[in-house]
Protein backbone atom coordinates (compact mmCIF):
# COMPACT_ATOMS: atom_id res chain seq x y z
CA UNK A 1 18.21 -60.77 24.61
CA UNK A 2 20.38 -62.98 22.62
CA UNK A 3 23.24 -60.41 23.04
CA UNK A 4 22.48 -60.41 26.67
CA UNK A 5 22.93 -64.06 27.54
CA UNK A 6 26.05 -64.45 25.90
CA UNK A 7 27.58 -61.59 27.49
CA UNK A 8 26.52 -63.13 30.82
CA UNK A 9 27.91 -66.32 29.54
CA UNK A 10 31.12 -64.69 28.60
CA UNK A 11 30.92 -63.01 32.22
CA UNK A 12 30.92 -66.42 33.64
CA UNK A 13 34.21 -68.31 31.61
CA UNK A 14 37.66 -68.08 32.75
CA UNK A 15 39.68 -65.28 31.02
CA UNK A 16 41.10 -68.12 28.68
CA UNK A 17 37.80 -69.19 27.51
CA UNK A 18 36.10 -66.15 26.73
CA UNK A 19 35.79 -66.03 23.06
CA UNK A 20 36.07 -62.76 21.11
CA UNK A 21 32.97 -60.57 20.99
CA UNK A 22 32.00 -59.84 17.65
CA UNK A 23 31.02 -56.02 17.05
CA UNK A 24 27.62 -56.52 14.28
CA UNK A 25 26.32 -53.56 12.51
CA UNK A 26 22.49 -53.21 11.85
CA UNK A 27 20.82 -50.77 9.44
CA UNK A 28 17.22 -49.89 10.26
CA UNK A 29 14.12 -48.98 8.04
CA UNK A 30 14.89 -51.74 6.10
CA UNK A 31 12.00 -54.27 6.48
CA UNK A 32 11.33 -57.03 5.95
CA UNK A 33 15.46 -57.66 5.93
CA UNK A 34 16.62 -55.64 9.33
CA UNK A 35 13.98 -53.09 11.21
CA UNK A 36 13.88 -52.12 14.78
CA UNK A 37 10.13 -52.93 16.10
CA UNK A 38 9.13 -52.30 19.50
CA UNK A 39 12.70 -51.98 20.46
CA UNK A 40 14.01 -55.15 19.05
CA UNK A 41 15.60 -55.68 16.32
CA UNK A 42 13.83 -57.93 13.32
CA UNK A 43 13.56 -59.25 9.98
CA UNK A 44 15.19 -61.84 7.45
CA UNK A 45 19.23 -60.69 7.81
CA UNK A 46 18.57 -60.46 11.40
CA UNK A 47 16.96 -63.88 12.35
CA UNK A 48 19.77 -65.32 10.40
CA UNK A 49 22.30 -64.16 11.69
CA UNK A 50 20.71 -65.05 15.00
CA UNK A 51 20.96 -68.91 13.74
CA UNK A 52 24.16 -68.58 12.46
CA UNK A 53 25.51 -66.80 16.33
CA UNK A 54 23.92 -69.41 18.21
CA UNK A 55 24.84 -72.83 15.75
CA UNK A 56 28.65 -71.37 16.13
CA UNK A 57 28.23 -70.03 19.33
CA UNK A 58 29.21 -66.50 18.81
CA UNK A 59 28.87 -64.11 21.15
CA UNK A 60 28.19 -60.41 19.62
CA UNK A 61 26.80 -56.85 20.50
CA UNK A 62 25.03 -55.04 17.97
CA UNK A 63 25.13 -51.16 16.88
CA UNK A 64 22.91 -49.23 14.51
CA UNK A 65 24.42 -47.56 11.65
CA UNK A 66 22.70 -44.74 9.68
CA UNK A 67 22.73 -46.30 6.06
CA UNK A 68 24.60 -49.25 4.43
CA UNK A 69 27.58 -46.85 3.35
CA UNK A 70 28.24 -46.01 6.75
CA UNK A 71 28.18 -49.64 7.80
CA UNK A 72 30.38 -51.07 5.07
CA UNK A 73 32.93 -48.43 5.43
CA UNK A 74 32.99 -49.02 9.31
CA UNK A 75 33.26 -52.67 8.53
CA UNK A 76 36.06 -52.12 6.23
CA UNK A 77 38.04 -50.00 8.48
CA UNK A 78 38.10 -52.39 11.22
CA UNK A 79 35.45 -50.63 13.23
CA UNK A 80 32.70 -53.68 12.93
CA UNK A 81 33.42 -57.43 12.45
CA UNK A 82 30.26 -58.10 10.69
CA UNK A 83 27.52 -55.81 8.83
CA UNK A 84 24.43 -57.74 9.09
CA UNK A 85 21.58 -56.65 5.97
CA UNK A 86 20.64 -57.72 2.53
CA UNK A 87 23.52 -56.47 1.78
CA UNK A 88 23.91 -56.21 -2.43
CA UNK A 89 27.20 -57.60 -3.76
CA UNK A 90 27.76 -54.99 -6.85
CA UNK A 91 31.09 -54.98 -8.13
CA UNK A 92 32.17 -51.81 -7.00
CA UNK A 93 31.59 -53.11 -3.46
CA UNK A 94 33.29 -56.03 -4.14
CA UNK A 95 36.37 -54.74 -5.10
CA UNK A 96 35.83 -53.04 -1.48
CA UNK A 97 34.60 -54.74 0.82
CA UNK A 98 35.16 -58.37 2.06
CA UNK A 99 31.78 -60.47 1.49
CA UNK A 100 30.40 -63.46 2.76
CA UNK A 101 28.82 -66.45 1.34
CA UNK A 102 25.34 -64.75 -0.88
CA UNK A 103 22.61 -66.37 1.19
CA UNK A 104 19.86 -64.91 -1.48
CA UNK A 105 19.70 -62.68 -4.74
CA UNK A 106 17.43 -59.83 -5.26
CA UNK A 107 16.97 -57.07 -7.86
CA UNK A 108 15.65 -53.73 -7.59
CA UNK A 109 12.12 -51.97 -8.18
CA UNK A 110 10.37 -49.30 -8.71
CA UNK A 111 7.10 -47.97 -7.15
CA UNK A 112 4.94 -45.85 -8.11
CA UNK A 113 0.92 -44.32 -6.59
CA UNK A 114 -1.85 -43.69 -8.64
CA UNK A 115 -5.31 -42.81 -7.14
CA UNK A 116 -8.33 -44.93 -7.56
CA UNK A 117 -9.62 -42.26 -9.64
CA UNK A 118 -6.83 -42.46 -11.87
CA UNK A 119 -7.55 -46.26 -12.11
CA UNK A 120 -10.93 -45.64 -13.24
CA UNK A 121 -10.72 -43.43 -15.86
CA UNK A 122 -8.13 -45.24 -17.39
CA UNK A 123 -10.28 -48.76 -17.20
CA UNK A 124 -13.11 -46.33 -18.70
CA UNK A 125 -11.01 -44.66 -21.64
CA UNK A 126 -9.80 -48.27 -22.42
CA UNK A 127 -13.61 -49.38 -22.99
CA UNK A 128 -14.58 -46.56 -25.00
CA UNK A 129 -12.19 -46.98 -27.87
CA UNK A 130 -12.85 -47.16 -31.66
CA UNK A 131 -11.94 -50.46 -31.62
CA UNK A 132 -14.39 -51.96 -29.25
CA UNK A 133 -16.94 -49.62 -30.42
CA UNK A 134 -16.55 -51.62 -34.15
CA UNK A 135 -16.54 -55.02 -32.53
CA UNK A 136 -20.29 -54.21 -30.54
CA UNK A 137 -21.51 -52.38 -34.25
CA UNK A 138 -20.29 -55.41 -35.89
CA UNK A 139 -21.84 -57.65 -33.62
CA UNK A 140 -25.08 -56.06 -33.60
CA UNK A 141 -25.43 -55.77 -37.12
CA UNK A 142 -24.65 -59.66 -37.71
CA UNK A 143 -27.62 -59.98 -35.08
CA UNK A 144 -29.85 -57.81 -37.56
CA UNK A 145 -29.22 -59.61 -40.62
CA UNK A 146 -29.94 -62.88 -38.56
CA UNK A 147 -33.28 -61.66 -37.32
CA UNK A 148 -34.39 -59.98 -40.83
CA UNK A 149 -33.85 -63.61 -42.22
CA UNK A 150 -35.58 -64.98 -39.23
CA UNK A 151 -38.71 -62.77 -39.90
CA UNK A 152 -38.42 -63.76 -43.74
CA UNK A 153 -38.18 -67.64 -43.33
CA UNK A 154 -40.70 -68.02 -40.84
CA UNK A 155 -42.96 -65.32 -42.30
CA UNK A 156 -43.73 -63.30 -39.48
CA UNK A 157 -45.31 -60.79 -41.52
CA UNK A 158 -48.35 -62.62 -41.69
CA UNK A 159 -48.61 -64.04 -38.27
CA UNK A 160 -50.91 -63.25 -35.86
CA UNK A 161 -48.75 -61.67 -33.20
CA UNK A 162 -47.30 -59.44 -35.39
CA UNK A 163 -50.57 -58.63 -36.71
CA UNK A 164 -52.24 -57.91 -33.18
CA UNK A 165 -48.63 -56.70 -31.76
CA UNK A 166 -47.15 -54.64 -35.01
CA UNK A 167 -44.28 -55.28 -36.56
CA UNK A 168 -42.08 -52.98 -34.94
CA UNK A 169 -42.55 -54.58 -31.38
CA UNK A 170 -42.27 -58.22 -32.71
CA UNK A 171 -39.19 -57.60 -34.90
CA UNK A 172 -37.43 -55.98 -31.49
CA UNK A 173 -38.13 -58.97 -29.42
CA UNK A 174 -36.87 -61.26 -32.52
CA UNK A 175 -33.69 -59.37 -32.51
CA UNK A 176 -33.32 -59.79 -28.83
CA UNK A 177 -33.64 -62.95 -28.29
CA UNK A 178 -31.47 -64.01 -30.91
CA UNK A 179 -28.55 -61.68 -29.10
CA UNK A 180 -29.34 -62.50 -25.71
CA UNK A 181 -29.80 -66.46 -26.35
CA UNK A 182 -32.20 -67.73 -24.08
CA UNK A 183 -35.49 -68.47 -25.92
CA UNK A 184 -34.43 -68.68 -29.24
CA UNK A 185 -35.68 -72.08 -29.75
CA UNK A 186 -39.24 -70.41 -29.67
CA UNK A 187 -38.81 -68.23 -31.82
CA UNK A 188 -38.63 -70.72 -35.12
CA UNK A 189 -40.45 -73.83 -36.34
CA UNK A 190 -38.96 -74.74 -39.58
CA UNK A 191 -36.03 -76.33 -40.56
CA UNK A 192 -34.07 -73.22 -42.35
CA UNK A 193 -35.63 -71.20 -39.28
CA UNK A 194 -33.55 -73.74 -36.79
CA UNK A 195 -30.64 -73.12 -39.38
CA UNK A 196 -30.37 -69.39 -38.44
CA UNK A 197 -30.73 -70.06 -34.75
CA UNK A 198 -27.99 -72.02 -35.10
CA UNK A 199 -26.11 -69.10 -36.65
CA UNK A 200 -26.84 -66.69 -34.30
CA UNK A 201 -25.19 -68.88 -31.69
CA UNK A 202 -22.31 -69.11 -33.60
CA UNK A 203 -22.21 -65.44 -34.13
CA UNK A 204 -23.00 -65.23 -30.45
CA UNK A 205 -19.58 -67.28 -29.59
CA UNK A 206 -17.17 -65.73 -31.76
CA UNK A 207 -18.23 -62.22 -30.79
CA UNK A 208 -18.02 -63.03 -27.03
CA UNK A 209 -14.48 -64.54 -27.74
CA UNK A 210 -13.25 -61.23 -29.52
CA UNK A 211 -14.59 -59.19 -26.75
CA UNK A 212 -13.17 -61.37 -24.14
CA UNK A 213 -9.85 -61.29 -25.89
CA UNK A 214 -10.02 -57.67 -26.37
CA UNK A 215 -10.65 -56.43 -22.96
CA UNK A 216 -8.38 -59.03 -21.58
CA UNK A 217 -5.40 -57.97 -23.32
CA UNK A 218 -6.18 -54.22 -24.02
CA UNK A 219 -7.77 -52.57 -21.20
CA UNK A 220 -5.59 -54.56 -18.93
CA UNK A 221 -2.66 -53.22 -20.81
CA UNK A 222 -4.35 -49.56 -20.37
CA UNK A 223 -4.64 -50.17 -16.60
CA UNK A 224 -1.46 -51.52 -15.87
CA UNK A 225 0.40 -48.93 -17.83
CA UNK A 226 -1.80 -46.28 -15.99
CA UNK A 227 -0.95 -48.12 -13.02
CA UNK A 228 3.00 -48.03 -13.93
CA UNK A 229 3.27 -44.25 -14.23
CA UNK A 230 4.42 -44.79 -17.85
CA UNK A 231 7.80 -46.33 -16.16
CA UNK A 232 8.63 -49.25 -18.50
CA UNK A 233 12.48 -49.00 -18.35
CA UNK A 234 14.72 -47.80 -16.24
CA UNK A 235 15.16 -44.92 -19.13
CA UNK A 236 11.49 -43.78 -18.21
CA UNK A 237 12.82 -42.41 -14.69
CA UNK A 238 15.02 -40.04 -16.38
CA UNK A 239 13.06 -36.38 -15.53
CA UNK A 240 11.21 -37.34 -12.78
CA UNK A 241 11.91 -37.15 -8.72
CA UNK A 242 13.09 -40.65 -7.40
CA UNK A 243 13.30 -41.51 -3.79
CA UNK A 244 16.61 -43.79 -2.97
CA UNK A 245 18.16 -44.66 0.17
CA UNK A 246 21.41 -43.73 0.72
CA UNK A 247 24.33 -45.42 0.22
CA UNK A 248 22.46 -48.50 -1.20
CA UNK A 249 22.91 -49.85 -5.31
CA UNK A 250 19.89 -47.99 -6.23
CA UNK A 251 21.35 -44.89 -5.27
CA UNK A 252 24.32 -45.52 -7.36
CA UNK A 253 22.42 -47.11 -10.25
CA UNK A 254 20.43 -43.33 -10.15
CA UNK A 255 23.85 -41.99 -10.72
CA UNK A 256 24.97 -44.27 -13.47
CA UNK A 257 21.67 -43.34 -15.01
CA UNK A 258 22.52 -39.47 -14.68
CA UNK A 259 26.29 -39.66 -15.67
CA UNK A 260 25.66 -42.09 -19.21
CA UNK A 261 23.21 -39.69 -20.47
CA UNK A 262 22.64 -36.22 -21.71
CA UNK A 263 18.91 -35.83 -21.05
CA UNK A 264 16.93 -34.58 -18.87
CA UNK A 265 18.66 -35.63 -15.35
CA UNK A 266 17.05 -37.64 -12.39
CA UNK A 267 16.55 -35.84 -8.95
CA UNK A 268 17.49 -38.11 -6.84
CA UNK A 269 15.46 -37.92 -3.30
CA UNK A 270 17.45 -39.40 -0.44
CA UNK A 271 15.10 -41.14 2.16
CA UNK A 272 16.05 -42.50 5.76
CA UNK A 273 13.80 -45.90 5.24
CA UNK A 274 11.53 -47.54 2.42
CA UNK A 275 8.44 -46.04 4.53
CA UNK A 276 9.27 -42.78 4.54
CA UNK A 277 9.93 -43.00 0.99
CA UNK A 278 6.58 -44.21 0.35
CA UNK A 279 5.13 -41.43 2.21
CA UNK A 280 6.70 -39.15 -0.18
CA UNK A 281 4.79 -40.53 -2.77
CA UNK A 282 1.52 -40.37 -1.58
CA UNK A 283 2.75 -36.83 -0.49
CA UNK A 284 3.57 -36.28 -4.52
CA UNK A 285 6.66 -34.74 -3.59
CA UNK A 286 8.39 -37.75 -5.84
CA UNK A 287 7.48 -39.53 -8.36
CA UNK A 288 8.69 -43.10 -7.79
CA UNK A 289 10.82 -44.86 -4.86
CA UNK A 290 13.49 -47.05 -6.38
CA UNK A 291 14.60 -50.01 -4.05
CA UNK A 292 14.97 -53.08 -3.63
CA UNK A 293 12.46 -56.01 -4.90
CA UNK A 294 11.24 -57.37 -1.95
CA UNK A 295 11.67 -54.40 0.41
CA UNK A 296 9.38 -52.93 -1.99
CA UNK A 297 6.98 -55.99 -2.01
CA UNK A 298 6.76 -56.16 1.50
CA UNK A 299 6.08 -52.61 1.28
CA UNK A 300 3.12 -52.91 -1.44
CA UNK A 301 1.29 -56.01 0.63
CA UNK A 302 1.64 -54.32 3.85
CA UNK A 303 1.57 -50.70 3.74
CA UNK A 304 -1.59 -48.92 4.68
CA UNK A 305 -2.58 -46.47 2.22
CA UNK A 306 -6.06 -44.57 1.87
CA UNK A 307 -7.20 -43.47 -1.97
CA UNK A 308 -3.92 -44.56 -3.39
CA UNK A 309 -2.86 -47.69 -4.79
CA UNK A 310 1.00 -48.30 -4.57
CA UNK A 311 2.51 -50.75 -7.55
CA UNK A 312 5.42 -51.65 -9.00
CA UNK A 313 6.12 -50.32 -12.33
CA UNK A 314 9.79 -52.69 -12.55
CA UNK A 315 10.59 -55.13 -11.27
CA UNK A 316 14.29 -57.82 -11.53
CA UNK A 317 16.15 -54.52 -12.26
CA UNK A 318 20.13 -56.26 -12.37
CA UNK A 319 19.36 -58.60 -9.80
CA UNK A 320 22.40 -59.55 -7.68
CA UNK A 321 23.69 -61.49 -4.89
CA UNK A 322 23.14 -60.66 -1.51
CA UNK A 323 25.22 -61.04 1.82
CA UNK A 324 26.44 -59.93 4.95
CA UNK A 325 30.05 -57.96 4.78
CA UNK A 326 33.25 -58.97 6.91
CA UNK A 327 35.68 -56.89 8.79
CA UNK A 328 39.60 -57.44 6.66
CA UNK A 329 40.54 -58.38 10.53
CA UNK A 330 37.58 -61.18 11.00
CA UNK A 331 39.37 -64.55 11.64
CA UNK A 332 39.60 -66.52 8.50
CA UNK A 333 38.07 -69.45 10.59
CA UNK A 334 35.72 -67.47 11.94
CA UNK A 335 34.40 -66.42 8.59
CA UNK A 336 34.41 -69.94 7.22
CA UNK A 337 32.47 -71.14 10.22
CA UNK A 338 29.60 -68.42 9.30
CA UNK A 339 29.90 -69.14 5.49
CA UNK A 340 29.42 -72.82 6.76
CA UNK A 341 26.56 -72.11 8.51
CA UNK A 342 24.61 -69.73 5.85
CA UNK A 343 25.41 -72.69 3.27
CA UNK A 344 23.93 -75.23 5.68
CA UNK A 345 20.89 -72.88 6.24
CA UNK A 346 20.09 -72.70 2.41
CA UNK A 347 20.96 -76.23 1.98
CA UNK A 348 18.09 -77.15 4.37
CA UNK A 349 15.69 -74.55 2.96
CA UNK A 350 15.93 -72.55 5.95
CA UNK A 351 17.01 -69.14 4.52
CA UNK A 352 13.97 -69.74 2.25
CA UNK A 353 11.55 -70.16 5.14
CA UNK A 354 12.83 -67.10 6.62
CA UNK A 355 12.38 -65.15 3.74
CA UNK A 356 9.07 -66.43 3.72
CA UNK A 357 7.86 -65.77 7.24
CA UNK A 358 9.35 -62.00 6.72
CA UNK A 359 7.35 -61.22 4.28
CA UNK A 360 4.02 -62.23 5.30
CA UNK A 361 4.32 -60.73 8.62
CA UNK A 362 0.73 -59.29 9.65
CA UNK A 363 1.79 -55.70 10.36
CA UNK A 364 4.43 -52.97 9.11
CA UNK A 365 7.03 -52.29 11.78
CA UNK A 366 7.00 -48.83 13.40
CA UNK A 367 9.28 -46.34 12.31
């Protein structure tokens, strides 16, 4: 629509008024930086560069491209005046292409899908580990010696209850009570007996902060490494089936990754769009989707996914700046004026709120 009206404008203005049409390339499949829903075109790069054409007044027409290569290379060649996209600012591409002012950085990702079974036994094989098991035995048998000097201070040998009851049944419910807590107060009357009630709480604390401190740091650790695919470095991809786009920096960082080293290689998957990458993984027909880090968070909160759970093993892989790219025939002054405006739009906190908005959009767009 935007396109649209100024075109009509331009229509409108005397030959010698018309200002230059700017040519702006769009990639789609990119969300939430430039997608194509419901026929329009959305997403952070794009409502910015909406701002930016109507604060300088810039008329424009925009054409898709089929991957950031494409785009950049049409840009550099004088066949686009501006690509619009969270564009990465590597320094291969920078001895290449012409840039504009970064208007955000971003790293890369990787995502992986584990099942909910997967999850599970994982939490479960975390639990039932030597270590934990000597924890509960310790506990327990601190508990015992507690209640065995329980039944000899307060002599419950020779009480009633345990006469009537047996000894058996009386020492069980001593020994419970002093692990569980509530009612322990009832179960002494003497001063040494209060003493070991006393204990038991201690004993009671300390255990519960082990165990607390155990499963906090351990079975989460489990989980989340379960969770991760056993990706901790970028080194961990090596062997397995990644999904990149094409033409984009975590295609070529896949191909630094294959060319340093002489182990086993990476297959690299090319994918049109983030989504269809992740449908490849749920599809097991590759083992993690490396892009960037907030396509791929945008991805993770808003993808809809049925016994899988998507997550993201890395994250801040060689974060870098990100910008538009300029035609080598853009008008200085025209490129200062958009510069201008993308420093004014950061300055105000407006890129931010863009970002923002992007990302917390209620629904994925449609492919």
């Amino acid at each position: 629509m935007a396109t649209a009206l100024w075109l009509a404008v331009a229509a409108a203005l005397p030959a010698a008024a018309v200002k230059p049409v700017l040519r702006v390339g769009v990639v789609d499949g990119a969300p939430p930086c430039s997608y194509r829903d419901a026929g329009a075109w959305r997403g952070l790069a794009v409502d910015l560069w909406n701002r930016i054409a109507t604060r300088e007044q810039l008329p424009y027409v925009v054409s898709e491209w089929p991957s950031v290569r494409e785009m950049l290379e049409a840009s550099r060649d004088g066949r686009l005046d501006v690509a619009v996209g969270c564009i990465n600012v590597s320094p291969d591409r920078l001895e290449r292409y012409r840039f504009s002012l970064p208007f955000q950085e971003d790293g890369l990702a990787v995502m992986v899908v584990q099942s909910r079974l997967d999850l599970g036994r994982s939490f479960l094989g975390a639990l039932l580990t030597p270590t934990l098991l000597q924890l509960l035995g310790g506990y327990l048998l601190a508990i015992g010696v507690l209640s065995l000097l329980t039944w000899r201070v307060e002599d419950y040998a020779q009480q009633p209850q345990t006469l009537s009851g047996g000894r058996l049944r009386v020492f069980s419910k001593v020994f419970q009570v002093l692990a569980t807590g509530p009612g322990s107060n009832t179960l002494v009357a003497t001063t040494r007996g209060n003493g070991v009630v006393l204990m038991a709480y201690m004993v009671r604390i300390v255990s519960a902060s082990l165990l607390v401190g155990y499963l906090t740091v351990n079975v989460a650790r489990e989980v989340q490494g379960t969770a991760s695919g056993g990706i901790r470095s970028e080194e961990d991809l090596r062997g397995l089936r990644v999904g990149a786009r094409q033409g984009t920096v975590s295609e070529g960082l896949l191909n630094e990754l294959n060319t340093d080293s002489n182990d086993a290689a990476i297959t690299i998957v090319p994918v049109t769009n983030i989504r269809a990458g992740l449908d490849l993984l749920m599809e097991r027909r590759i083992d993690a989707l490396l892009g960037d880090n907030l396509q791929l968070s945008y991805l993770q909160l808003h993808a809809e996914v049925k016994g899988l759970v998507p997550s993201l093993a890395l994250q801040g892989i060689r974060p870098e700046s990100q910008a538009f790219a300029y035609s080598p025939r853009l008008p200085v002054a025209t490129a200062e004026r958009i510069d201008q405006s993308i420093s004014q739009y950061k300055r105000s906190g407006l890129v931010s709120t863009l970002r923002q908005q992007a990302t917390e959009l209620g629904s994925t767009p449609r492919r």
